[in-house]
Structure formats: C-alpha cells, structure tokens
N, C-alpha and C. Protein backbone atom coordinates (compact mmCIF):
# COMPACT_ATOMS: atom_id res chain seq x y z
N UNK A 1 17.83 129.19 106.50
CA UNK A 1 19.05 129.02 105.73
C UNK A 1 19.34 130.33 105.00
N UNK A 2 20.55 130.83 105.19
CA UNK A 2 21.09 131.73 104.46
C UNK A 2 20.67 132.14 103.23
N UNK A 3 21.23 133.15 102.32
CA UNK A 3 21.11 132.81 100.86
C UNK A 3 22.10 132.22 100.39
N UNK A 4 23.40 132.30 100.94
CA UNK A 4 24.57 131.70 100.23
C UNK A 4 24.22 129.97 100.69
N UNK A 5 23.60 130.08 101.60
CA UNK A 5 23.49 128.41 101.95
C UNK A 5 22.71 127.98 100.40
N UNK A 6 21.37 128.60 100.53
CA UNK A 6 20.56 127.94 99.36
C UNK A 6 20.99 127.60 98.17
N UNK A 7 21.72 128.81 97.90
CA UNK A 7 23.06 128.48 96.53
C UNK A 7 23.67 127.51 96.63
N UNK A 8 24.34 127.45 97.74
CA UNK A 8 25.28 126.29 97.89
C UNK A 8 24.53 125.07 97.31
N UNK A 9 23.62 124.91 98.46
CA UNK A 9 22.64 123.51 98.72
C UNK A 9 22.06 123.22 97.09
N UNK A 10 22.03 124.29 96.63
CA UNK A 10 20.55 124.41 94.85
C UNK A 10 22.26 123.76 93.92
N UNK A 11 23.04 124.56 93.95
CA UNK A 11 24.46 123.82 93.91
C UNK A 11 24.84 122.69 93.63
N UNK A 12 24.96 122.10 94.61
CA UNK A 12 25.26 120.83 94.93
C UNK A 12 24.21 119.89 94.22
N UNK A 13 23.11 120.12 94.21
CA UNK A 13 21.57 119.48 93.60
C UNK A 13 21.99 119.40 92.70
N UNK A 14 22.13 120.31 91.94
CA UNK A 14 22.29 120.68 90.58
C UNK A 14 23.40 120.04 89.95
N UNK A 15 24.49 119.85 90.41
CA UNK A 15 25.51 119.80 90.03
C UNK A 15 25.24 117.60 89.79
N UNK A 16 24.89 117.04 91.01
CA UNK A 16 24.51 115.93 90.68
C UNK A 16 23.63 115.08 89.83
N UNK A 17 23.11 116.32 89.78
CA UNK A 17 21.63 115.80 88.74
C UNK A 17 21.78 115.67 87.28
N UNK A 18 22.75 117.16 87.20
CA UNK A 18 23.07 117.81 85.54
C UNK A 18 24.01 117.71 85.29
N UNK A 19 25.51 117.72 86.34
CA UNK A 19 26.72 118.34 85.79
C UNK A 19 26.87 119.81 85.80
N UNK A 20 28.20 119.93 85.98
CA UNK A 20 28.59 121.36 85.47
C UNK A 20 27.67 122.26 84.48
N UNK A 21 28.31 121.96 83.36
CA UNK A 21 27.61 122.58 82.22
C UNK A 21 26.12 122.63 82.04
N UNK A 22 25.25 121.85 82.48
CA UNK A 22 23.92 121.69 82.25
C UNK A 22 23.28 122.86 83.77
N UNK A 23 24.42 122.95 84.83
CA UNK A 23 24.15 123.75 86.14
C UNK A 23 24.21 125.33 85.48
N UNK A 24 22.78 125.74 85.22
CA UNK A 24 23.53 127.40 84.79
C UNK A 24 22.80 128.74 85.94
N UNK A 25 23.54 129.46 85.71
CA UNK A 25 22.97 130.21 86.80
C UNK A 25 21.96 130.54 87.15
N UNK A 26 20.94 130.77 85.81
CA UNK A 26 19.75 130.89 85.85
C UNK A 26 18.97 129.50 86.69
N UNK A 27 19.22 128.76 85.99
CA UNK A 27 18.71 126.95 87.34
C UNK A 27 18.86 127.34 88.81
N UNK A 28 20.09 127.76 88.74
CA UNK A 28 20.90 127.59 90.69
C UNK A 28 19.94 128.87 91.52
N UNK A 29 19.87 129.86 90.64
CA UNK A 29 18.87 130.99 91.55
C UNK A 29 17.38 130.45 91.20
N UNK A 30 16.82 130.11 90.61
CA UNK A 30 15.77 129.37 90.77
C UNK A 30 15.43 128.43 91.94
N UNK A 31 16.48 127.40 91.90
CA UNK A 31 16.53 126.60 92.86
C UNK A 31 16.36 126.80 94.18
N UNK A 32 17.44 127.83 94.48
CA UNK A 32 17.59 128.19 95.88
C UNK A 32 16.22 129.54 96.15
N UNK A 33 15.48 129.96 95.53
CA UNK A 33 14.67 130.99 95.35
C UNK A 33 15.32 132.39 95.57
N UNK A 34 16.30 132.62 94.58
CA UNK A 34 16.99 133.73 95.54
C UNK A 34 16.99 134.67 93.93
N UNK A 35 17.15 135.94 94.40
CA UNK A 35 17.30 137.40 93.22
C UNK A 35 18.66 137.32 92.13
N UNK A 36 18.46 137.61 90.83
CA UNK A 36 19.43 137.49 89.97
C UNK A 36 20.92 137.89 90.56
N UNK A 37 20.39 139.12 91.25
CA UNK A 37 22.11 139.62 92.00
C UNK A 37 22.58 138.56 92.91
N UNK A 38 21.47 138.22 93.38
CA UNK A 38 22.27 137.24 94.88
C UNK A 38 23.61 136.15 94.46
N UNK A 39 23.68 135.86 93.52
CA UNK A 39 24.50 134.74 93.00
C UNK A 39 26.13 135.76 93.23
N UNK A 40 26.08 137.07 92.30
CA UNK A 40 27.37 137.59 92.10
C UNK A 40 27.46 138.57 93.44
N UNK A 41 26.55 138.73 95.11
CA UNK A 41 26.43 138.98 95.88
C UNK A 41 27.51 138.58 96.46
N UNK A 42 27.25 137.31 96.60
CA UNK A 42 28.05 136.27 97.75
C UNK A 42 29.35 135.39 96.99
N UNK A 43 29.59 135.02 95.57
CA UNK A 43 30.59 134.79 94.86
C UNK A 43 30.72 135.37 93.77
N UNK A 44 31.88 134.79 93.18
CA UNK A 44 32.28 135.61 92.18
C UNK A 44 31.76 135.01 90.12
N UNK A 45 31.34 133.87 90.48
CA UNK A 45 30.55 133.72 89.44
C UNK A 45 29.99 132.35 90.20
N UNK A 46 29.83 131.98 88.89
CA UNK A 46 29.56 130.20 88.78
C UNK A 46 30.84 129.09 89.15
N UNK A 47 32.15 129.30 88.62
CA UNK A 47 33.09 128.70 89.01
C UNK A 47 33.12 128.96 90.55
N UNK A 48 33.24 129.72 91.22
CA UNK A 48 33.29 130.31 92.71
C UNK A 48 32.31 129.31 93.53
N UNK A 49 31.26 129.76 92.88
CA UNK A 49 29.83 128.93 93.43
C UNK A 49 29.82 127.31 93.23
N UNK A 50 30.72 126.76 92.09
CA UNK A 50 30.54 125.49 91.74
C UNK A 50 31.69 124.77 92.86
N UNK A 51 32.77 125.48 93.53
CA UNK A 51 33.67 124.92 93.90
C UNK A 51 33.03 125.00 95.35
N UNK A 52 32.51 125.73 95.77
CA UNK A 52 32.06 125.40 97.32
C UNK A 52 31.10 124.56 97.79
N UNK A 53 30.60 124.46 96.14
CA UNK A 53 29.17 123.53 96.01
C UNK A 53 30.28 121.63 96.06
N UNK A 54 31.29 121.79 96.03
CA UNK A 54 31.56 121.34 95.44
C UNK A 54 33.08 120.49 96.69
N UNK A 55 33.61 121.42 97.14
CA UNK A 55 33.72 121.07 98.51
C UNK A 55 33.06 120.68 100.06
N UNK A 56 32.03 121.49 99.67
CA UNK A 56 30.61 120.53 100.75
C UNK A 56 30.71 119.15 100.24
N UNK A 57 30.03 119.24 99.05
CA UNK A 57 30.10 117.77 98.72
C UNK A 57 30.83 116.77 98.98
N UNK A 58 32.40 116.95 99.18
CA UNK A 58 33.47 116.40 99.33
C UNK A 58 33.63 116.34 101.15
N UNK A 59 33.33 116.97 101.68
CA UNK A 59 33.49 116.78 102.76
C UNK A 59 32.24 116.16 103.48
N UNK A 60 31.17 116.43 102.88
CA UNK A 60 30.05 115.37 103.27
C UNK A 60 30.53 114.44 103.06
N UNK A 61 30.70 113.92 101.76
CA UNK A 61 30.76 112.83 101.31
C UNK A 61 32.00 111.33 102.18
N UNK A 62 33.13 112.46 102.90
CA UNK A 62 34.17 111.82 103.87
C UNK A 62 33.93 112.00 105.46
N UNK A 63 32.82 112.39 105.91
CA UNK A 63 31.84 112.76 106.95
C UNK A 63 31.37 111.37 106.84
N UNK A 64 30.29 110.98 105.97
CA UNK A 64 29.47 110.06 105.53
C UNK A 64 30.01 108.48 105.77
N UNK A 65 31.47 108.39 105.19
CA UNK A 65 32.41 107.40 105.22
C UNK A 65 32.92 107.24 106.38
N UNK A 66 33.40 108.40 106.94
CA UNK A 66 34.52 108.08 108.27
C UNK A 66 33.37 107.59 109.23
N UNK A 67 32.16 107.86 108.96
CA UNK A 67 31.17 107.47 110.05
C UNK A 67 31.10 105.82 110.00
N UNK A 68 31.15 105.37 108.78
CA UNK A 68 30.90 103.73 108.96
C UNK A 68 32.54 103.24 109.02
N UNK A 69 33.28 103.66 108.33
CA UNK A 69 35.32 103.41 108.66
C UNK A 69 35.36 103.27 109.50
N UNK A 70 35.57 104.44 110.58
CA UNK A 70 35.57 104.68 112.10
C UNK A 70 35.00 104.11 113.07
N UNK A 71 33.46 103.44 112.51
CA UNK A 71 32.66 102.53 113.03
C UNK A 71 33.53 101.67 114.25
N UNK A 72 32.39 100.89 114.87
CA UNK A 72 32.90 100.01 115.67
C UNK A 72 32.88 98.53 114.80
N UNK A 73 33.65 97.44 115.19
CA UNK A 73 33.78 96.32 114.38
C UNK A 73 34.83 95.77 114.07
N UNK A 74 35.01 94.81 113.16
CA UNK A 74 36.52 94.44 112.66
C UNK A 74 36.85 94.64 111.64
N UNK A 75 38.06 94.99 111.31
CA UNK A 75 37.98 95.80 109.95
C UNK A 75 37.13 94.81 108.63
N UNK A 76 37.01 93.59 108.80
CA UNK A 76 36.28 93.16 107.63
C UNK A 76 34.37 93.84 107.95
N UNK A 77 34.51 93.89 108.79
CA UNK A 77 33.07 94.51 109.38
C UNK A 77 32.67 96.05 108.74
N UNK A 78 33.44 96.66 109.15
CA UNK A 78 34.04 98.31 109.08
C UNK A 78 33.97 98.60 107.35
N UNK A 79 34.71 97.35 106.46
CA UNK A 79 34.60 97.22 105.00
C UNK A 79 33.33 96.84 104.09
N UNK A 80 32.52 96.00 105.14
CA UNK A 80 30.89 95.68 105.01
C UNK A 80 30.70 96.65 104.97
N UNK A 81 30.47 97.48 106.21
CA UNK A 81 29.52 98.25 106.29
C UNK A 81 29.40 99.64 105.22
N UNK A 82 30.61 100.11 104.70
CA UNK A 82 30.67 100.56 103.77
C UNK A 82 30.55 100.33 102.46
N UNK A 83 30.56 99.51 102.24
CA UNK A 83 29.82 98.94 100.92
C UNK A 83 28.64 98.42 100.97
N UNK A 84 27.90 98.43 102.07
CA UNK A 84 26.43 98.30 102.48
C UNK A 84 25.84 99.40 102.86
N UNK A 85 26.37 100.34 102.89
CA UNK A 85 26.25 101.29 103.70
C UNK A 85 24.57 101.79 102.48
N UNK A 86 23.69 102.53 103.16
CA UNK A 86 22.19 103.23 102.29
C UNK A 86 23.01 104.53 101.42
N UNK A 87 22.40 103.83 100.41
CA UNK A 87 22.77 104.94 99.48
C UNK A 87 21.94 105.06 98.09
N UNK A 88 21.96 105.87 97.48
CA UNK A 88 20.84 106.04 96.40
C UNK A 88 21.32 105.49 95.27
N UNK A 89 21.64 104.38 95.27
CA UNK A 89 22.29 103.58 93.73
C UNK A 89 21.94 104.32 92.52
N UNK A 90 20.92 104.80 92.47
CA UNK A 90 20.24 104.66 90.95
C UNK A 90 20.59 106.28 90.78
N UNK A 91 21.22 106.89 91.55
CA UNK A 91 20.77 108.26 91.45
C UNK A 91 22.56 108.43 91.26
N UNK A 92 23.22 107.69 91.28
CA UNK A 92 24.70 107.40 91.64
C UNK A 92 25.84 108.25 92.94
N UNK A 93 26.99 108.73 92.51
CA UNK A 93 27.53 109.02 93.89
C UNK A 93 27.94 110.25 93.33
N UNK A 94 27.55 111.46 94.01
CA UNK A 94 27.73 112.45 93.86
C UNK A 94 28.87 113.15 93.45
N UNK A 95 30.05 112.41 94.12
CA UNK A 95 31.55 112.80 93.63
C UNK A 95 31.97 112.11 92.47
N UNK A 96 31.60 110.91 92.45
CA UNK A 96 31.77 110.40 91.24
C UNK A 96 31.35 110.75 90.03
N UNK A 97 29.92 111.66 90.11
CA UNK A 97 29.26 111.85 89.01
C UNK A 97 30.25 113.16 88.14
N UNK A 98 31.09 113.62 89.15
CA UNK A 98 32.48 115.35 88.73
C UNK A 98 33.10 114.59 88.05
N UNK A 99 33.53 113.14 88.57
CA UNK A 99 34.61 112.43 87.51
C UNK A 99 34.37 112.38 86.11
N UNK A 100 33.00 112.55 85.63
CA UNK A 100 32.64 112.61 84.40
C UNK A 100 32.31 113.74 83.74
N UNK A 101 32.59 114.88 84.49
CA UNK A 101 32.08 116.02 84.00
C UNK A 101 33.78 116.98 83.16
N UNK A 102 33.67 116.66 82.22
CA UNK A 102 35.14 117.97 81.12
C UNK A 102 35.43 118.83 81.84
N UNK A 103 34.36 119.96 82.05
CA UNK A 103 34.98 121.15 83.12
C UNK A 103 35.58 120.72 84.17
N UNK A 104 34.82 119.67 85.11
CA UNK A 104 35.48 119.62 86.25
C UNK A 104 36.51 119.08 86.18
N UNK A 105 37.09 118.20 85.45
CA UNK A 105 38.33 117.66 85.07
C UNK A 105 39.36 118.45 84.31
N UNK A 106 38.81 119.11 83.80
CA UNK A 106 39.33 120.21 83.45
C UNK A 106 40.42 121.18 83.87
N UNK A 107 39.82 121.50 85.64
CA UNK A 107 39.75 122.82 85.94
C UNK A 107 40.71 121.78 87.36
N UNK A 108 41.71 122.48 87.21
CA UNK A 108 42.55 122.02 88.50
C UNK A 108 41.83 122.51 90.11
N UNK A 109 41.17 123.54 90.01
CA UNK A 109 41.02 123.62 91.20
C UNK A 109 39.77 122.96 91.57
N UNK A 110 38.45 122.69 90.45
CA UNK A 110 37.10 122.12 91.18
C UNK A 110 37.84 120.76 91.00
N UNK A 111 38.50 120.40 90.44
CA UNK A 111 38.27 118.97 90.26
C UNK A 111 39.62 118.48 91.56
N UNK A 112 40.11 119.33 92.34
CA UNK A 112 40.92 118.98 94.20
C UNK A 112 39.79 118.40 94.81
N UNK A 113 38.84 118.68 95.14
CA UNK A 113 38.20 118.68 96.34
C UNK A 113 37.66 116.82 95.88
N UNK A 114 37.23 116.47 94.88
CA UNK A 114 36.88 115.39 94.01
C UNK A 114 38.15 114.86 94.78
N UNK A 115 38.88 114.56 93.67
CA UNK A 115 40.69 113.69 93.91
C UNK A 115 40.73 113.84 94.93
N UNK A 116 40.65 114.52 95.99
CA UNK A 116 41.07 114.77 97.22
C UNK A 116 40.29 113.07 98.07
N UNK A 117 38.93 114.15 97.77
CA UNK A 117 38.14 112.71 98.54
C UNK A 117 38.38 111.57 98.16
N UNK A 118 38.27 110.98 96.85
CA UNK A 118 39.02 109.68 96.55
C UNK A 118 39.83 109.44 97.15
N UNK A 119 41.29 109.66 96.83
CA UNK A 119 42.45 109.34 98.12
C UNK A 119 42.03 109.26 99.24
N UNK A 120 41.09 109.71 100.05
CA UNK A 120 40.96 109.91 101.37
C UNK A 120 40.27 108.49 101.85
N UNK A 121 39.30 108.48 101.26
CA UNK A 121 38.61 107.03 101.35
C UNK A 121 39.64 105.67 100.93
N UNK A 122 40.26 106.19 99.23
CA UNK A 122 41.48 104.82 99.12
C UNK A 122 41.79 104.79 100.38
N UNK A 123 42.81 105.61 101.16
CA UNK A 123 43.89 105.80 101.94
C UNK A 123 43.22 104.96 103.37
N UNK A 124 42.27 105.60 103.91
CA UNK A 124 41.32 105.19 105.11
C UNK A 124 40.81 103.82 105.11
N UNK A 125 40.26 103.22 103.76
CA UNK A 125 40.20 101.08 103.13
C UNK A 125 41.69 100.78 104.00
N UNK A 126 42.70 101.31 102.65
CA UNK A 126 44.06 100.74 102.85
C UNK A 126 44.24 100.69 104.35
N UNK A 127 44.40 101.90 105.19
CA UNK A 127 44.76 101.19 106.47
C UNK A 127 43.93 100.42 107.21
N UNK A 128 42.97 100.37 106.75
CA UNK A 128 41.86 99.14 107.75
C UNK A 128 42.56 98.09 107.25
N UNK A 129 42.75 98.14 106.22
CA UNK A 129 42.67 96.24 105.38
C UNK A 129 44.41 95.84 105.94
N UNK A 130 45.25 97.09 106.00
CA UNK A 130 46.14 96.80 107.07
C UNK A 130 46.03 96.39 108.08
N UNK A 131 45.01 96.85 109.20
CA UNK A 131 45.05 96.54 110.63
C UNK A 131 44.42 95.27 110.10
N UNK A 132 43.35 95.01 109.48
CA UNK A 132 43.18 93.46 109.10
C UNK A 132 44.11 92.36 109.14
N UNK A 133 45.03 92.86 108.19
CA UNK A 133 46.19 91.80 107.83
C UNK A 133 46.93 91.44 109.64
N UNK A 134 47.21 92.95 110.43
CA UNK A 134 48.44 92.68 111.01
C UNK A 134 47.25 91.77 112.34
N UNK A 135 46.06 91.68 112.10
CA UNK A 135 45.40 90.91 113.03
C UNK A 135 44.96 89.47 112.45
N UNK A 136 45.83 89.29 111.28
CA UNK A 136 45.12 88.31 111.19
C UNK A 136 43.60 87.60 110.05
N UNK A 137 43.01 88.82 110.17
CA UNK A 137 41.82 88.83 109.54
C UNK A 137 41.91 88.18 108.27
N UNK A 138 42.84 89.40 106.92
CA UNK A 138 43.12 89.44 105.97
C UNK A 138 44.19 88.67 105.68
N UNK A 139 44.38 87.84 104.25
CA UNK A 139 45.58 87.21 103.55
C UNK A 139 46.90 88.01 104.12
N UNK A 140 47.59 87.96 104.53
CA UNK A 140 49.31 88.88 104.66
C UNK A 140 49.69 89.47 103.23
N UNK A 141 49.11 88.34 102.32
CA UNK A 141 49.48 88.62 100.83
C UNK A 141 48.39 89.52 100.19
N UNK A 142 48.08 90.61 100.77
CA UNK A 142 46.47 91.05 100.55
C UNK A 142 47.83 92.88 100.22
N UNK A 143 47.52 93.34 99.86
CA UNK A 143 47.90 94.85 99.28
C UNK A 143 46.69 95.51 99.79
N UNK A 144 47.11 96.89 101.03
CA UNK A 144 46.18 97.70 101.29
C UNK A 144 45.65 98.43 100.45
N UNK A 145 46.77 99.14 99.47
CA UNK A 145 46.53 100.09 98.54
C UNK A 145 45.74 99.57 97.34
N UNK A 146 46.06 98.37 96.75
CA UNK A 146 45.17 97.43 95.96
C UNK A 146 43.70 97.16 95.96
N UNK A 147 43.55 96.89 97.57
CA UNK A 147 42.06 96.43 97.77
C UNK A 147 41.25 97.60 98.18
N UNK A 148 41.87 98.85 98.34
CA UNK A 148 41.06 100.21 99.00
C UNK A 148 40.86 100.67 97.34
N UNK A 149 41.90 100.83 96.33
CA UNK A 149 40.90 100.88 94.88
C UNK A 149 40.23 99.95 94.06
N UNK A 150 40.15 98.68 94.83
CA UNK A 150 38.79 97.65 94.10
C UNK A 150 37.72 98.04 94.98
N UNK A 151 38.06 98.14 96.12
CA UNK A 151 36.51 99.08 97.38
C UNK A 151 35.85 100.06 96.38
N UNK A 152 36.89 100.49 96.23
CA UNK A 152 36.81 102.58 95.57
C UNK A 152 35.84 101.86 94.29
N UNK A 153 36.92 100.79 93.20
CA UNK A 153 36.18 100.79 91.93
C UNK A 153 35.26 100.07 91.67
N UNK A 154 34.76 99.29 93.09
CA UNK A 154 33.41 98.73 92.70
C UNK A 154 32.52 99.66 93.35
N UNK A 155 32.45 100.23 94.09
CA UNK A 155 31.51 101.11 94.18
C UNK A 155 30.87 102.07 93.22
N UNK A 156 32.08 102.56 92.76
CA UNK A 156 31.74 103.84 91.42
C UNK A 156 31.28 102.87 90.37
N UNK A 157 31.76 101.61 89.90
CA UNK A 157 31.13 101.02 89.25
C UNK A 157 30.19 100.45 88.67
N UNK A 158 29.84 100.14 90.63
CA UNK A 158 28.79 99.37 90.72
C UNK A 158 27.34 100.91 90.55
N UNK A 159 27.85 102.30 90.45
CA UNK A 159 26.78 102.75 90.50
C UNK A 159 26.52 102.92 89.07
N UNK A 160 27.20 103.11 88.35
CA UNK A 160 27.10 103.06 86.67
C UNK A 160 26.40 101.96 85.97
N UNK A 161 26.96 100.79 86.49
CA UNK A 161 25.93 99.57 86.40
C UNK A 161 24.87 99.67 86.44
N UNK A 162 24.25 100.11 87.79
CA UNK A 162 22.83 100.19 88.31
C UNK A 162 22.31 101.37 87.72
N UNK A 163 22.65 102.48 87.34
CA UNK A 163 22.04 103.59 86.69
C UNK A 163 21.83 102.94 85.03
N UNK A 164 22.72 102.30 84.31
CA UNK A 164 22.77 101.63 82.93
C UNK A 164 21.61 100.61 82.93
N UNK A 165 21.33 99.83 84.24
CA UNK A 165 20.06 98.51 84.10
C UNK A 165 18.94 99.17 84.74
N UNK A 166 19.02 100.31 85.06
CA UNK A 166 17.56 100.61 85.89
C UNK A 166 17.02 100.80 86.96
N UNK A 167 18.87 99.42 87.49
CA UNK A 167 18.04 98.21 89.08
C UNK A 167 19.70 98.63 90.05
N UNK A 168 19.06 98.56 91.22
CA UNK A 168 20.60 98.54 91.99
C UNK A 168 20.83 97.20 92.27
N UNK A 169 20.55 95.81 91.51
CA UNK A 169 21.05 94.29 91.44
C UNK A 169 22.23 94.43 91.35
N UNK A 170 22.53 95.26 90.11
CA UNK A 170 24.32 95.09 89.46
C UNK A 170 25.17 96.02 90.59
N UNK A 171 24.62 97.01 91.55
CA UNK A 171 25.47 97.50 92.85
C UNK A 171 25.53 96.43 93.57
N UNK A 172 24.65 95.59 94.23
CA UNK A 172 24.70 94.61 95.42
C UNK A 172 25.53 93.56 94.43
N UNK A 173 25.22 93.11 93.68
CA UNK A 173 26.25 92.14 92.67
C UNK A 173 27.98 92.69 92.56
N UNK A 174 28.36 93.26 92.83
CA UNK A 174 29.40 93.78 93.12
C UNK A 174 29.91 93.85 94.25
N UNK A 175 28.57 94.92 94.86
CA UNK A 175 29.22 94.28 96.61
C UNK A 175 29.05 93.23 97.21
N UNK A 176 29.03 92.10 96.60
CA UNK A 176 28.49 90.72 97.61
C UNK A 176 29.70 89.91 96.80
N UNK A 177 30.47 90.28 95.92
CA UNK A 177 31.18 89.42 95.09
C UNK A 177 32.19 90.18 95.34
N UNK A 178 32.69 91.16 95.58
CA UNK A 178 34.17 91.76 96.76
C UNK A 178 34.01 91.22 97.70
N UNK A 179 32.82 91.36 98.67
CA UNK A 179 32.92 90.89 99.86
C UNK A 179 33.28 89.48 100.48
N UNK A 180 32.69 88.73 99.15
CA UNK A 180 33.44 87.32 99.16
C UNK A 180 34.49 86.87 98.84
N UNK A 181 35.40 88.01 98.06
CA UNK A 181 36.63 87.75 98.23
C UNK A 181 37.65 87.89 99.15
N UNK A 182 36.74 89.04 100.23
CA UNK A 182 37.34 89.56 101.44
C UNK A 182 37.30 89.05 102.27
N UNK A 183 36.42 88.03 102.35
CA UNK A 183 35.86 86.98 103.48
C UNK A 183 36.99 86.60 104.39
N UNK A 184 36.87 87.16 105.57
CA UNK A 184 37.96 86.75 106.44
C UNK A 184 38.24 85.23 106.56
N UNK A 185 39.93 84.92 106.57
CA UNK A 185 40.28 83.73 106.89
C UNK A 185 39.90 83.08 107.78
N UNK A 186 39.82 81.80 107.53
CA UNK A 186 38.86 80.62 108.87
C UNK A 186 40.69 81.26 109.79
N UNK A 187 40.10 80.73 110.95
CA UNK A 187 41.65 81.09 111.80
C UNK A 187 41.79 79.67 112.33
C-alpha cells in the first residue's frame, strides 16, 4: 500500500473512532507509519486528507449497500437484507458518526460526500419500495420517500441505541419492528 493509501486508510480509522477534531495529524502519521513530511507530501493539510478519507468512506459505504439493494430477491427481501445486513453495531456507522462531528457539518465541502451518501441510499429504499408497491408487495398507500428515511432513521438510530446500552438488542429491536411493519401484504 502506498503512502497516500495508509493516510487515507489511518484516515478513515481515525476519523470513525475520534471524529474530526480528536483526528490530528500527529495520530494519522502514526497510524499509517509514515514521516512527518509525508502528510503535506501527498495533500495539502488535514482538511485535504480528511475529505478523501472521507469520500472513500462514502463510496464504500454505497458499494456496501448497492451490493445487498441490487441483490437478488423481492424488494421486501432486498429491504431485509439491508437492515440485516453484518455490521459492527456497537462501533456505529461510519458516515453517520460525520453527522455528529461541528467541523464536518460545518464545512460544506467534507460534509458532500456524507449528504451525498444519505440521499443515495434514501433514493435507492424509495425506488425499491416503489417497485414493491407497483408489484403489489407494498400498501399502494406506502410513500417511497417516507419509508427509505424510516430505513435511513432506524438504522442510524438504531446504532446510537446500541452504542448508549452496550448491546446491539436496541439495533435488531428496530430492525425487526420496521420490518414488521413492512411485512408484505397476504395477496
């Protein structure tokens, strides 16, 4: 791996673990084992470095998704599997964790790649829970855009929960209590 990779990668670590502000440069070249210069080598500071760290993330993170979305199944299947999908509850969701960070909210440009991915995932629910409806699956009276941000807000929720009790109970308690509201119609 590169050095700009290791940055990246020590980055991204960092950035989930600590946040912005707690990510300082001195941590990130540690991390990645790389020389004091290497950081202002390959970017132009920490903001530079935090945003690529920071767009990986974001595009993993819709990599990750489109893999179970895209899945094979029916869209109530396709909606399982993403809210079942393995994930580190306790450690919470990486993009979500920017939503809480001042700087990144802050800063119009780190905090795109964040917003970006949200919409992307809302947007990608919404049209499943569409093809749902127009098959049948889902209520007709069901709102795509509605149920792709209760997807969205029990997830982020459900990881705050589970980081607040200890336990990922209060994640699966969330996802098993959407999912039963999603429960496809008897036909």
């Amino acid at each position: 791996m590169s050095t700009s990779e290791r940055l990246i990668e020590s980055t991204r670590e960092l950035l989930w673990e600590r946040g912005y502000v707690g990510t300082s440069p001195k941590a990130i070249l540690e991390r990645a084992g790389a020389g004091q210069g290497s950081m202002y080598h390959h970017f132009k500071g920490k903001p530079d470095l935090a945003l690529a760290a920071i767009r990986r993330t974001a595009e993993e993170t819709r990599a990750v998704a489109a893999g179970v979305l895209d899945g094979p199944g029916t869209p109530y299947e396709r909606v399982e599997a993403y809210l079942r999908r393995e994930r580190d509850v306790l450690r919470g969701c990486p993009i979500g964790r920017l939503t809480m960070d001042p700087d990144v909210i802050d800063s119009a440009e780190l905090r795109a790649p964040v917003d970006e991915t949200l919409d992307w995932i809302r947007e990608r629910i919404a049209g499943i829970v569409e093809e749902g409806k127009e098959q049948g699956q889902f209520a007709p009276s069901l709102d795509g855009e509605e149920i792709a941000a209760a997807v969205v807000a029990t997830v982020q929720g459900g990881y705050v929960l589970a980081r607040a009790s200890g336990s990922p109970a209060a994640f699966d308690a969330g996802v098993r209590g959407l999912l039963s509201l999603l429960a496809p119609r008897p036909a």
